[in-house]
PDB file of N, CA and C in Angstrom:
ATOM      1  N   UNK A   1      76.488  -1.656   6.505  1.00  0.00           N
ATOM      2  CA  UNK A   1      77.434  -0.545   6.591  1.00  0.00           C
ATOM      3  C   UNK A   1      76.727   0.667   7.186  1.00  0.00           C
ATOM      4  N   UNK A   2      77.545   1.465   8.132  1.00  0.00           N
ATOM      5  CA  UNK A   2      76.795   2.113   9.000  1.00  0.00           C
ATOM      6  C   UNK A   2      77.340   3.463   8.148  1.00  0.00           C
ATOM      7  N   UNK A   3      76.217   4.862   7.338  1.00  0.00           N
ATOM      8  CA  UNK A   3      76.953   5.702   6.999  1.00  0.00           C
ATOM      9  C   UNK A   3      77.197   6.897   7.666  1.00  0.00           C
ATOM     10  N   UNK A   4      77.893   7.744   7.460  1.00  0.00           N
ATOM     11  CA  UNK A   4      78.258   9.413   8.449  1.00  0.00           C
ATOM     12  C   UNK A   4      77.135  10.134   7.592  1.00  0.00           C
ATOM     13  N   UNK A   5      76.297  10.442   8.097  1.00  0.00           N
ATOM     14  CA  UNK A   5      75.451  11.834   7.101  1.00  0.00           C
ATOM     15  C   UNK A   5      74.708  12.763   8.419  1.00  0.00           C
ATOM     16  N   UNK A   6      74.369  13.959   7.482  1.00  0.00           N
ATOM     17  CA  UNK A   6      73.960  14.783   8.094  1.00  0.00           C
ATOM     18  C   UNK A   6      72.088  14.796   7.450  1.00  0.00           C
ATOM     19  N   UNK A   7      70.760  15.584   8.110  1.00  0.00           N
ATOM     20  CA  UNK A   7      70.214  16.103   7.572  1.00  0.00           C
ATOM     21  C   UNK A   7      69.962  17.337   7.788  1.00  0.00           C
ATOM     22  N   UNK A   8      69.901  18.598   6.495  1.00  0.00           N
ATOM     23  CA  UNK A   8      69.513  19.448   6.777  1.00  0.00           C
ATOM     24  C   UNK A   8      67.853  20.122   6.341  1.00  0.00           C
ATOM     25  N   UNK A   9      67.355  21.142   6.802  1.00  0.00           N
ATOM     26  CA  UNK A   9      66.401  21.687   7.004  1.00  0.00           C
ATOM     27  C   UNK A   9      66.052  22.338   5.692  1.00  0.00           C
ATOM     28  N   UNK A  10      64.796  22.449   5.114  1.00  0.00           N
ATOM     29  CA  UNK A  10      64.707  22.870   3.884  1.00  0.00           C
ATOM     30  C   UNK A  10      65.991  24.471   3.808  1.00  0.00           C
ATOM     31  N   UNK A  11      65.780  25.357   4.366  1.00  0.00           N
ATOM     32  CA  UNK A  11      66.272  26.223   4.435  1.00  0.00           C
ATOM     33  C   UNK A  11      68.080  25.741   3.628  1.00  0.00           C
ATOM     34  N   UNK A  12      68.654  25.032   4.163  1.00  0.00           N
ATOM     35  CA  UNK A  12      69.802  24.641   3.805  1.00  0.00           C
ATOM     36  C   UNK A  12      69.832  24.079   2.776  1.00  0.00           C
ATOM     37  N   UNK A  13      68.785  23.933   1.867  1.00  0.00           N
ATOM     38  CA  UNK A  13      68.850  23.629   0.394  1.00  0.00           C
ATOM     39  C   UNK A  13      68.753  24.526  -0.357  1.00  0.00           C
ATOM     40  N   UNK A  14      69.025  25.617   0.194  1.00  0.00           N
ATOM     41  CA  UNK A  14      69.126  27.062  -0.902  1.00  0.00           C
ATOM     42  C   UNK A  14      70.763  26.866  -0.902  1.00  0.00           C
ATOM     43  N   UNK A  15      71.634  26.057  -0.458  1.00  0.00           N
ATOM     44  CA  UNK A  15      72.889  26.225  -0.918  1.00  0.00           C
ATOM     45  C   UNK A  15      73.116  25.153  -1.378  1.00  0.00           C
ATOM     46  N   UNK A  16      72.804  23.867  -1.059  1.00  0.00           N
ATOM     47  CA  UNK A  16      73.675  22.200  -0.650  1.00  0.00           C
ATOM     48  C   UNK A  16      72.956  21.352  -1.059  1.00  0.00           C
ATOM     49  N   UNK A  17      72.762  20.672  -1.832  1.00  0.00           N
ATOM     50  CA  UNK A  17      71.858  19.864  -2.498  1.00  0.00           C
ATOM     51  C   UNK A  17      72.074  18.212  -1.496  1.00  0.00           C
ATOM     52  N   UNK A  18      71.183  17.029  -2.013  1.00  0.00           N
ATOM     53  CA  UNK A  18      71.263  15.824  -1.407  1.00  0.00           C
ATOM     54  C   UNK A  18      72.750  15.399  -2.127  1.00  0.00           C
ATOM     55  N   UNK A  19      73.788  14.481  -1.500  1.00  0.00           N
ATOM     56  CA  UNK A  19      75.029  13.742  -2.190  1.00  0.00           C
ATOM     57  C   UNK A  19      75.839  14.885  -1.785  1.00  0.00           C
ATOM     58  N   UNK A  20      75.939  16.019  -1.467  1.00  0.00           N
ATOM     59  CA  UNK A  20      77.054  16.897  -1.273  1.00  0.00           C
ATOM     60  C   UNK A  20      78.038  16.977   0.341  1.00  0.00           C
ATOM     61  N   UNK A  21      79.346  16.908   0.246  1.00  0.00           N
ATOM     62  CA  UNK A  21      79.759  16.378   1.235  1.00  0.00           C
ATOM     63  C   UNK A  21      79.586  17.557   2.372  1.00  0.00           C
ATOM     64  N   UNK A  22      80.286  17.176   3.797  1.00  0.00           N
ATOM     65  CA  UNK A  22      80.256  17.992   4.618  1.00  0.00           C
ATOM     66  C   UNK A  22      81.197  17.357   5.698  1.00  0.00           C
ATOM     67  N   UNK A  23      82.191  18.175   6.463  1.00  0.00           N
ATOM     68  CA  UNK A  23      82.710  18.146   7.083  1.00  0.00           C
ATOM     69  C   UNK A  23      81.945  18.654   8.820  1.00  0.00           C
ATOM     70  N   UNK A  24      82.206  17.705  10.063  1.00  0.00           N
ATOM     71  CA  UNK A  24      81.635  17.987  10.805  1.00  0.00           C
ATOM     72  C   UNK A  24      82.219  17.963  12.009  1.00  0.00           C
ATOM     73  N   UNK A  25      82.711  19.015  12.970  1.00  0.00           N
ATOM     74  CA  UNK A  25      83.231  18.605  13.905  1.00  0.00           C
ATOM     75  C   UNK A  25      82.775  18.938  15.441  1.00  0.00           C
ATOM     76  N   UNK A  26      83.240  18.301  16.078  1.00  0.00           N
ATOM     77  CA  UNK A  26      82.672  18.159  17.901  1.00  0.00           C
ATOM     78  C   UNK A  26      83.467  19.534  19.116  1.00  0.00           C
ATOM     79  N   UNK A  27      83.210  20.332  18.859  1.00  0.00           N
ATOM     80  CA  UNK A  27      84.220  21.788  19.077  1.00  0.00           C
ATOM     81  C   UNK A  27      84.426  21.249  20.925  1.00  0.00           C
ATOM     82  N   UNK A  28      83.564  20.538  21.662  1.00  0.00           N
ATOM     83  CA  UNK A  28      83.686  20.203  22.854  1.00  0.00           C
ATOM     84  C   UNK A  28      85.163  19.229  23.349  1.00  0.00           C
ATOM     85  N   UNK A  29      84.992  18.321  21.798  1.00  0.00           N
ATOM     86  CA  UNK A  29      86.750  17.410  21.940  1.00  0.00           C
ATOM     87  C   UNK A  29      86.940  17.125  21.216  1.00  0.00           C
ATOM     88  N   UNK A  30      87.024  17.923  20.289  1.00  0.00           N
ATOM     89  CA  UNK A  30      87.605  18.374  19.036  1.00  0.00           C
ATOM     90  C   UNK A  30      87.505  17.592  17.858  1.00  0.00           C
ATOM     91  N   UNK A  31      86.656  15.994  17.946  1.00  0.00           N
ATOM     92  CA  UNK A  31      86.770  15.218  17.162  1.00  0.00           C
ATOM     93  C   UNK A  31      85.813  15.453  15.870  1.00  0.00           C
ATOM     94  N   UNK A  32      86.326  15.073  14.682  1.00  0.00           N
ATOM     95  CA  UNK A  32      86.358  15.533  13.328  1.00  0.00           C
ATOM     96  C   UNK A  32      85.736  14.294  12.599  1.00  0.00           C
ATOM     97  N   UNK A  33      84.236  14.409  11.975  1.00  0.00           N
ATOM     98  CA  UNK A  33      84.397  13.401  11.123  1.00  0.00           C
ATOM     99  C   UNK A  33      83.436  13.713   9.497  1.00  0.00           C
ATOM    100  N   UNK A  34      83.493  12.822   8.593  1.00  0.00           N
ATOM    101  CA  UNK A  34      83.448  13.417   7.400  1.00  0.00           C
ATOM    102  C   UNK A  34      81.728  12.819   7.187  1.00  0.00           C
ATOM    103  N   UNK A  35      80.648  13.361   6.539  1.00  0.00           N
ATOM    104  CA  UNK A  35      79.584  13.112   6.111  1.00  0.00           C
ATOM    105  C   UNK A  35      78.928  13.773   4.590  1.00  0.00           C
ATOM    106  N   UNK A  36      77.828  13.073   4.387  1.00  0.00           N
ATOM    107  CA  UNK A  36      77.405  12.739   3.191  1.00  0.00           C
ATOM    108  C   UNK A  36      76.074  13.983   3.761  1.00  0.00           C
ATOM    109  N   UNK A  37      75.241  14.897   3.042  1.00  0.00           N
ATOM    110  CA  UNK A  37      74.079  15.281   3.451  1.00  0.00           C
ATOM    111  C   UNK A  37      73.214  14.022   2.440  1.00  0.00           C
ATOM    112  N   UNK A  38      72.319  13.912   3.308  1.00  0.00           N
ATOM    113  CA  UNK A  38      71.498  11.871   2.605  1.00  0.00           C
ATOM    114  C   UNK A  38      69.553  13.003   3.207  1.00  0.00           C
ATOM    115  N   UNK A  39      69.901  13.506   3.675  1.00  0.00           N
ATOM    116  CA  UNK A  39      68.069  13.757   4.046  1.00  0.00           C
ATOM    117  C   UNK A  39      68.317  15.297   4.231  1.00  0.00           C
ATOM    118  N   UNK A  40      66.275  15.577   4.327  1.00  0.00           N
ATOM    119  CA  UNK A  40      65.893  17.128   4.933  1.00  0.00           C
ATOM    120  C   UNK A  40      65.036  16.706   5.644  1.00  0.00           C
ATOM    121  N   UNK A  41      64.801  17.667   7.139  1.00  0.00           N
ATOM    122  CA  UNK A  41      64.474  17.291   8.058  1.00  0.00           C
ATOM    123  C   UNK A  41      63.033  18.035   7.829  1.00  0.00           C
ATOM    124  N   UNK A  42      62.487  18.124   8.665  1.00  0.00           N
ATOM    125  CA  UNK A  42      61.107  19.374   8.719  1.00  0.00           C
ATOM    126  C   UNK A  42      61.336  20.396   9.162  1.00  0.00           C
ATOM    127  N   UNK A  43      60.523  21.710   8.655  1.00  0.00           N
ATOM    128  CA  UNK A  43      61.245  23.041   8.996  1.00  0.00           C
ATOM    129  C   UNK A  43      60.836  23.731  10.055  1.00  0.00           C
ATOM    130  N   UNK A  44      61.047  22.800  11.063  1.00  0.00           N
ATOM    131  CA  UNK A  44      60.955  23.388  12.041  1.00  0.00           C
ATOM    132  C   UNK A  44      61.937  23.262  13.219  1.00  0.00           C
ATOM    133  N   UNK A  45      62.495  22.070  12.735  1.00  0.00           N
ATOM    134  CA  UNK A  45      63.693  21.889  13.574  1.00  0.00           C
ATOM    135  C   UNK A  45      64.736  22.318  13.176  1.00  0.00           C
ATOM    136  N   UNK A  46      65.677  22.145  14.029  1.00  0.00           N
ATOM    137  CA  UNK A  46      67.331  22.817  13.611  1.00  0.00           C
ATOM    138  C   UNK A  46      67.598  21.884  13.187  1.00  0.00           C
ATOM    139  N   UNK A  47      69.119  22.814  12.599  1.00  0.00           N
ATOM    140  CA  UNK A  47      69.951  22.459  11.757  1.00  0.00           C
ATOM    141  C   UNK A  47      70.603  21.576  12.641  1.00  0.00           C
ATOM    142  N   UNK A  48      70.702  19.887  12.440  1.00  0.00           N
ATOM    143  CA  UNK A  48      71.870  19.376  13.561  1.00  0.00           C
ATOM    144  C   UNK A  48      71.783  18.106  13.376  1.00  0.00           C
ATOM    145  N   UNK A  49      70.933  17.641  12.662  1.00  0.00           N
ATOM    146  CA  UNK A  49      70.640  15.796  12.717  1.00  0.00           C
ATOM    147  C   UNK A  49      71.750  15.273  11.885  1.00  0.00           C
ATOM    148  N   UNK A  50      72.241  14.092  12.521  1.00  0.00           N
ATOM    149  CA  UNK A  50      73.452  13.198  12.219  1.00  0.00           C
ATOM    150  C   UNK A  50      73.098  11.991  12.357  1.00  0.00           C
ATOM    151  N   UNK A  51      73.383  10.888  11.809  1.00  0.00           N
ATOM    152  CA  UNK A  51      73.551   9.665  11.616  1.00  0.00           C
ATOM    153  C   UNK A  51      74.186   9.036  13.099  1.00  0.00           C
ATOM    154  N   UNK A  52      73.839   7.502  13.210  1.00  0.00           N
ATOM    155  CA  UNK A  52      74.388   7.088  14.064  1.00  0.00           C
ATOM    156  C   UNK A  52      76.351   6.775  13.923  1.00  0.00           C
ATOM    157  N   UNK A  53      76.416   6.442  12.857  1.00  0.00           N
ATOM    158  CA  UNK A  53      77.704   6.147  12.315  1.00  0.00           C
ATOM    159  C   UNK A  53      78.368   7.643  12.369  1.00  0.00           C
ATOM    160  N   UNK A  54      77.971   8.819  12.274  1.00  0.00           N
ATOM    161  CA  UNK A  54      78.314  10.132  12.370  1.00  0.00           C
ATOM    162  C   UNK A  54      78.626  10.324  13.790  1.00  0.00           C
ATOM    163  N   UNK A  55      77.424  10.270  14.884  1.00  0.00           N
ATOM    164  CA  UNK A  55      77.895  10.652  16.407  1.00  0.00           C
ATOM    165  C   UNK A  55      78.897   9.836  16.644  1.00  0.00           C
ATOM    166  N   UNK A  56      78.988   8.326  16.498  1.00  0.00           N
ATOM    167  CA  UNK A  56      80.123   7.779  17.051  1.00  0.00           C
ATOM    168  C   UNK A  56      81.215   8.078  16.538  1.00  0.00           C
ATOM    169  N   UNK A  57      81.281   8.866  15.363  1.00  0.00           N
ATOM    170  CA  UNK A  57      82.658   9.401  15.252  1.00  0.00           C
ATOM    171  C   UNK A  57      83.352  10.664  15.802  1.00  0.00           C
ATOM    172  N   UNK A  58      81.986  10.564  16.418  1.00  0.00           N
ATOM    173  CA  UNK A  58      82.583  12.621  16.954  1.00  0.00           C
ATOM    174  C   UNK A  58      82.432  12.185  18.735  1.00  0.00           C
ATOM    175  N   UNK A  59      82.097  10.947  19.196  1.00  0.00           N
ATOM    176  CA  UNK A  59      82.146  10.590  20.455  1.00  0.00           C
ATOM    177  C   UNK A  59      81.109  11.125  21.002  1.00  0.00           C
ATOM    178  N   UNK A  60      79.518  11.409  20.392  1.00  0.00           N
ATOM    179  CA  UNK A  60      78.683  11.754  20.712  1.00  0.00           C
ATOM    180  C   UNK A  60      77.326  10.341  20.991  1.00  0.00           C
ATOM    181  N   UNK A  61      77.169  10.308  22.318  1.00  0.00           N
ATOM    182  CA  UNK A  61      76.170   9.623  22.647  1.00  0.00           C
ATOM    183  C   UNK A  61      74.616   9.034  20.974  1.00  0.00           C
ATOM    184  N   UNK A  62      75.088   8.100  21.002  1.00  0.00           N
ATOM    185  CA  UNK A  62      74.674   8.087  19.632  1.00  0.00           C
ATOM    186  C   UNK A  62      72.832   7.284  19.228  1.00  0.00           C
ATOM    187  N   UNK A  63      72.646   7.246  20.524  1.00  0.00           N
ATOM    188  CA  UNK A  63      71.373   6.413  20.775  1.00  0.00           C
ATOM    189  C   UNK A  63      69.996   7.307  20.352  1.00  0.00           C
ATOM    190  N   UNK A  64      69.573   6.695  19.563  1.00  0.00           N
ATOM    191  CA  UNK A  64      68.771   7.731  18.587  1.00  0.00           C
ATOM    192  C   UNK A  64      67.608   8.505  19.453  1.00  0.00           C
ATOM    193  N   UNK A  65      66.695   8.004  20.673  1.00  0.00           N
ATOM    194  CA  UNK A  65      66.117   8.665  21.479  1.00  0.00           C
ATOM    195  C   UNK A  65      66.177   9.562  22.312  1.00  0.00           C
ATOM    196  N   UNK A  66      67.792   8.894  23.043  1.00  0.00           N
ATOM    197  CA  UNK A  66      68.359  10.266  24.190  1.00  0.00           C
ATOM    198  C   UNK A  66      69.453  10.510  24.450  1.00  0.00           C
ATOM    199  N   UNK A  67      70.239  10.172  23.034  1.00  0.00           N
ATOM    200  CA  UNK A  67      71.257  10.721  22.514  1.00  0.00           C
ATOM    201  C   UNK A  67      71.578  12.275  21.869  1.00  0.00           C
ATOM    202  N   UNK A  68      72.652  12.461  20.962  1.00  0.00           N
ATOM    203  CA  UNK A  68      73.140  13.616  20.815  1.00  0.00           C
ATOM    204  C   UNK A  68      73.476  14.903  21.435  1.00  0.00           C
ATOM    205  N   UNK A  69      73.859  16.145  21.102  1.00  0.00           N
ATOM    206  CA  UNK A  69      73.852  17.044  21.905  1.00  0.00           C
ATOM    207  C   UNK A  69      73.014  18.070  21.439  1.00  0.00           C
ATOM    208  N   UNK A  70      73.218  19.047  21.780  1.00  0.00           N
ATOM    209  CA  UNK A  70      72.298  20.461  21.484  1.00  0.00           C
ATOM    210  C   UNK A  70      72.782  21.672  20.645  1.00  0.00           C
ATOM    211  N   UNK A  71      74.403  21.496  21.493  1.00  0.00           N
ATOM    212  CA  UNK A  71      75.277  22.320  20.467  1.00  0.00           C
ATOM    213  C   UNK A  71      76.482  21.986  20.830  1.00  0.00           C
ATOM    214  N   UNK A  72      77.177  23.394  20.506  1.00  0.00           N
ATOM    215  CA  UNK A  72      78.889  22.487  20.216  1.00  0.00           C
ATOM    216  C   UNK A  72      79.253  21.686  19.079  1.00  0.00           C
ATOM    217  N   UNK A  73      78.548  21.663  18.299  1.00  0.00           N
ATOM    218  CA  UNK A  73      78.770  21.050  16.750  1.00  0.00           C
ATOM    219  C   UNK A  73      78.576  22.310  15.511  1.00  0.00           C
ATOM    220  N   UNK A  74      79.772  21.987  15.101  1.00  0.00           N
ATOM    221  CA  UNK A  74      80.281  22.568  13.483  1.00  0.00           C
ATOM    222  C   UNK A  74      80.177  21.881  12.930  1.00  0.00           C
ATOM    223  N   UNK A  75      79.451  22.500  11.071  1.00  0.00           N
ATOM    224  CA  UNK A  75      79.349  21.879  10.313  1.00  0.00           C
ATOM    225  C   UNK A  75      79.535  22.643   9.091  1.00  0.00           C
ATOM    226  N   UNK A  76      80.276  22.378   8.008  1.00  0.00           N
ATOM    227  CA  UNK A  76      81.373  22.650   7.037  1.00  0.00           C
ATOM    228  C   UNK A  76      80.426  21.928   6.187  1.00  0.00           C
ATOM    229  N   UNK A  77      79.543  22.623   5.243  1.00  0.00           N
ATOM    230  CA  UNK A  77      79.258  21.936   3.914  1.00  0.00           C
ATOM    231  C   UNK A  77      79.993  22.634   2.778  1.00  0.00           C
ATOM    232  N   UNK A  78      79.970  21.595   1.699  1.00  0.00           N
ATOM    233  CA  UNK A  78      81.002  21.697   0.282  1.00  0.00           C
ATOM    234  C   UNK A  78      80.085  21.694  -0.767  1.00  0.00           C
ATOM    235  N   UNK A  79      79.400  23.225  -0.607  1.00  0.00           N
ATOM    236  CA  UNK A  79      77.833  23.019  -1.746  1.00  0.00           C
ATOM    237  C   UNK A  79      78.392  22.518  -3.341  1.00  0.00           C
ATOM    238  N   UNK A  80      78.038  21.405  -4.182  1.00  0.00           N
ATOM    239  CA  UNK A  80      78.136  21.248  -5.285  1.00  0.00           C
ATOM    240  C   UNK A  80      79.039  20.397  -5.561  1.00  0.00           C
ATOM    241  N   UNK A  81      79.565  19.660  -4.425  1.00  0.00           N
ATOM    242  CA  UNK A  81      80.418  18.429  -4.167  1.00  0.00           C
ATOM    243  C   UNK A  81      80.358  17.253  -4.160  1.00  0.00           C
ATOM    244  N   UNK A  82      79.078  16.870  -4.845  1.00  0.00           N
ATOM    245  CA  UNK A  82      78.688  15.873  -4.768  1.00  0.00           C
ATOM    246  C   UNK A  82      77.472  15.470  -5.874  1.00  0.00           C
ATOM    247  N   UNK A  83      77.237  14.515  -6.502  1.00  0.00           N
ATOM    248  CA  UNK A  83      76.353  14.121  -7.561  1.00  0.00           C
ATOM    249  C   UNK A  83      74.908  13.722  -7.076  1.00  0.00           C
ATOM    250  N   UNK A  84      74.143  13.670  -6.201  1.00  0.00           N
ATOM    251  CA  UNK A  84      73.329  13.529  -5.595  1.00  0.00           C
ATOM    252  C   UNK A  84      73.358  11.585  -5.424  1.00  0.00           C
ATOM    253  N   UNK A  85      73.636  10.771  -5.259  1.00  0.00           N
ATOM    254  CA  UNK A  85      73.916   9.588  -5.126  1.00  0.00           C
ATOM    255  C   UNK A  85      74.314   9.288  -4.540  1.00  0.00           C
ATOM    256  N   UNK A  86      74.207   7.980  -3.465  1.00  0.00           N
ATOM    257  CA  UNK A  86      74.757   7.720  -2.578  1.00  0.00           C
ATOM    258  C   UNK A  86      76.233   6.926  -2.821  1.00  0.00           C
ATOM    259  N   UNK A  87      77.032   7.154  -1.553  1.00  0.00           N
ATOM    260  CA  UNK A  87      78.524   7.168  -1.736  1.00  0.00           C
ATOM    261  C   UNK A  87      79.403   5.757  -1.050  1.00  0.00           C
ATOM    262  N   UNK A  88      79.706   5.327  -0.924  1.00  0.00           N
ATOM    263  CA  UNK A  88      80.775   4.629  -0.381  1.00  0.00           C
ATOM    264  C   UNK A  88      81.468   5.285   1.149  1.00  0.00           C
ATOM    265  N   UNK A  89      81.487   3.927   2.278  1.00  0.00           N
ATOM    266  CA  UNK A  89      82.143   5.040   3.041  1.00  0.00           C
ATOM    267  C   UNK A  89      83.201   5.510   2.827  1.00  0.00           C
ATOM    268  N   UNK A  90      84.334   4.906   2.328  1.00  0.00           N
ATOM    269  CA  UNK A  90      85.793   5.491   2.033  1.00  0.00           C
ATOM    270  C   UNK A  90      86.039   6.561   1.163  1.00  0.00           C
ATOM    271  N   UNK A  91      84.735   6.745   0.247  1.00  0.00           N
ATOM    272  CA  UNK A  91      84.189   7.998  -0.841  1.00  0.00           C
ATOM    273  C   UNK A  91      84.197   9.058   0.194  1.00  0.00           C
ATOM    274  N   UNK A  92      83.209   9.018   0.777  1.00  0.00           N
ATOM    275  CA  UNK A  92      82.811   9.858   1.761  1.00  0.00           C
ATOM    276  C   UNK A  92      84.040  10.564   2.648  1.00  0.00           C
ATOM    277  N   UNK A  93      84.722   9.766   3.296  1.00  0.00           N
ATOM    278  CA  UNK A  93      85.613   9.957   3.983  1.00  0.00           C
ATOM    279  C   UNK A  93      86.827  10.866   3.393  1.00  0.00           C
ATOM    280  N   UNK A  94      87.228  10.107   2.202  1.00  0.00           N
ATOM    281  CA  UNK A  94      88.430  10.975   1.499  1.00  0.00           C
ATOM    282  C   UNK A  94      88.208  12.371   0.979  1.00  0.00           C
ATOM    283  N   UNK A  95      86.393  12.151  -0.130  1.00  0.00           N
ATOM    284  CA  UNK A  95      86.385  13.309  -0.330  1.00  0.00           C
ATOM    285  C   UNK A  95      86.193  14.651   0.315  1.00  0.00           C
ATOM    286  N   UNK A  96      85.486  14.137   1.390  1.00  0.00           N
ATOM    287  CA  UNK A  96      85.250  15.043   2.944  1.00  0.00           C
ATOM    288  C   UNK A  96      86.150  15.762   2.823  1.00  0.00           C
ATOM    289  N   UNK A  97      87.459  14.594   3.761  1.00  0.00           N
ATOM    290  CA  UNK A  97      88.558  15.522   4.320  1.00  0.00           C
ATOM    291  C   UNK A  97      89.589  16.391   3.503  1.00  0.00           C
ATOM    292  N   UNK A  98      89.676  15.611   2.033  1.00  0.00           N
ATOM    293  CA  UNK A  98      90.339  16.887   0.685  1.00  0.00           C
ATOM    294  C   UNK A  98      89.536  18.156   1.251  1.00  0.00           C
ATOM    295  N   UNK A  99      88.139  18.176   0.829  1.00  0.00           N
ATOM    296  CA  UNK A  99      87.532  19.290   0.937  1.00  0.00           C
ATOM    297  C   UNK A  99      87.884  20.570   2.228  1.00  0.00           C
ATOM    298  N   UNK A 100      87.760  19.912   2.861  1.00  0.00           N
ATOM    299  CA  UNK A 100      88.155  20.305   4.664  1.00  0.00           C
ATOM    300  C   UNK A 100      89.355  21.163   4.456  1.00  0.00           C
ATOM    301  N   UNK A 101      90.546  19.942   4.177  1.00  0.00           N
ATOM    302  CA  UNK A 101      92.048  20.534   3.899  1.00  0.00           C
ATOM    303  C   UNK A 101      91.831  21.399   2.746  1.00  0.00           C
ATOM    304  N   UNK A 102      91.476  21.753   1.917  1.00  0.00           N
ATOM    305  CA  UNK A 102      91.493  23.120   0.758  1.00  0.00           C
ATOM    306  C   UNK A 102      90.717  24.034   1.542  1.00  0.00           C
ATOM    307  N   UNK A 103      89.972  23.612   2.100  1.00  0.00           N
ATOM    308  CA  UNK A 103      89.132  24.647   3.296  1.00  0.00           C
ATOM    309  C   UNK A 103      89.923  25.619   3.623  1.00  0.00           C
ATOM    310  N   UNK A 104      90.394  24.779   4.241  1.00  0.00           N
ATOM    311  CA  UNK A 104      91.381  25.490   5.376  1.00  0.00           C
ATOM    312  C   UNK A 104      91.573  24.709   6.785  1.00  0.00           C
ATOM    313  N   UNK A 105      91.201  23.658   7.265  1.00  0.00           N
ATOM    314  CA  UNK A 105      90.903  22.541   7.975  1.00  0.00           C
ATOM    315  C   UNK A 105      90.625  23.314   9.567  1.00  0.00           C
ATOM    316  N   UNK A 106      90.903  22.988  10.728  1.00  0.00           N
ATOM    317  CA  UNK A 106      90.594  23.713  11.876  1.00  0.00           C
ATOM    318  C   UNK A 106      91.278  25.066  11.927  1.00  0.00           C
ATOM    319  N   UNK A 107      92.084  25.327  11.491  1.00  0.00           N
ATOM    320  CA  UNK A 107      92.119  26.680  11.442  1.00  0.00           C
ATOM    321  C   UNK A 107      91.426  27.747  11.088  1.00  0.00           C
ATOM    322  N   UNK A 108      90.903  27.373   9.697  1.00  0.00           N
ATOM    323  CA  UNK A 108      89.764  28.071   8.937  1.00  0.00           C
ATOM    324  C   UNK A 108      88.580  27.899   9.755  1.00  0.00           C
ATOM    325  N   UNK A 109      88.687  26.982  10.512  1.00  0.00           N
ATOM    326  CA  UNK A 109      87.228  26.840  11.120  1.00  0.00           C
ATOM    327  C   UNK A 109      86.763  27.581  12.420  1.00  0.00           C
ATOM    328  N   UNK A 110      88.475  27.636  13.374  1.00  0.00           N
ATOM    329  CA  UNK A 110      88.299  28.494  14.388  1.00  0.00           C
ATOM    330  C   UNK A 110      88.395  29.912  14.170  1.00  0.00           C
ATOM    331  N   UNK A 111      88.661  30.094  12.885  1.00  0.00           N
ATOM    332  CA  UNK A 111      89.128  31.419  12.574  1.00  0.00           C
ATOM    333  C   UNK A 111      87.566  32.193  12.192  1.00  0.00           C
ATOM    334  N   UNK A 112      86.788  31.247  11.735  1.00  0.00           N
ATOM    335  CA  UNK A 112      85.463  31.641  11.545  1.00  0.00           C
ATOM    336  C   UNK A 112      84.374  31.260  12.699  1.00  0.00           C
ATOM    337  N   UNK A 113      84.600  30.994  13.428  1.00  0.00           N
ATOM    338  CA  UNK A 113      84.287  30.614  15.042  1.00  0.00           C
ATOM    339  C   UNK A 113      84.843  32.013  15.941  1.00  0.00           C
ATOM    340  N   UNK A 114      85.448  32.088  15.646  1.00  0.00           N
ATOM    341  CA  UNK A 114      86.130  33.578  16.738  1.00  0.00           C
ATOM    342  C   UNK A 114      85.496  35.062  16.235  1.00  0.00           C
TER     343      UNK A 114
END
């Protein structure tokens, strides 16, 4: 099973712990998909690493060497949303997008984008 996750950078663990969901979307074509934060990266890189099962949902070149993009990606975490444990994809998925929709879903998102 291939999962959607993100990793973030120590820095992003002053809000979002490991198991907490996150909503992630592709602002270039608009595609939307739901992830798990599962790792922390080293602090020196950005904030942006995704799973292979993650890019192919956002239609992002997903080949782990000379793949992904640079930017143009939003990312919506749901600090405290999660039990630190790993999830199920259909877990993942549902609880994501609840989260998203109480959000405020792309609206809330372009509205904080503008």
């Amino acid at each position: 099973m291939s999962v959607p996750y993100i990793v973030l950078p120590p820095q992003g663990f002053k809000y979002a712990k490991l198991g907490d969901f996150a909503t992630v979307v592709n602002l270039r074509n608009g595609k939307v998909g739901e992830a798990i934060i599962a790792d922390e990266s080293a602090p020196e890189l950005p904030m942006g690493e995704g799973s292979i099962a993650l890019a192919r949902t956002l239609g992002i070149d997903p080949d782990p060497r000379n793949g992904g993009v640079e930017k143009g990606i939003a990312y919506v975490i749901y600090p405290g949303s999660g039990n630190g444990k790993p999830r199920a994809l259909a877990e993942i998925v549902s609880t994501s997008r609840a989260h998203f929709q109480r959000w405020g879903g792309l609206l809330m998102l372009r509205g904080c984008l503008n």
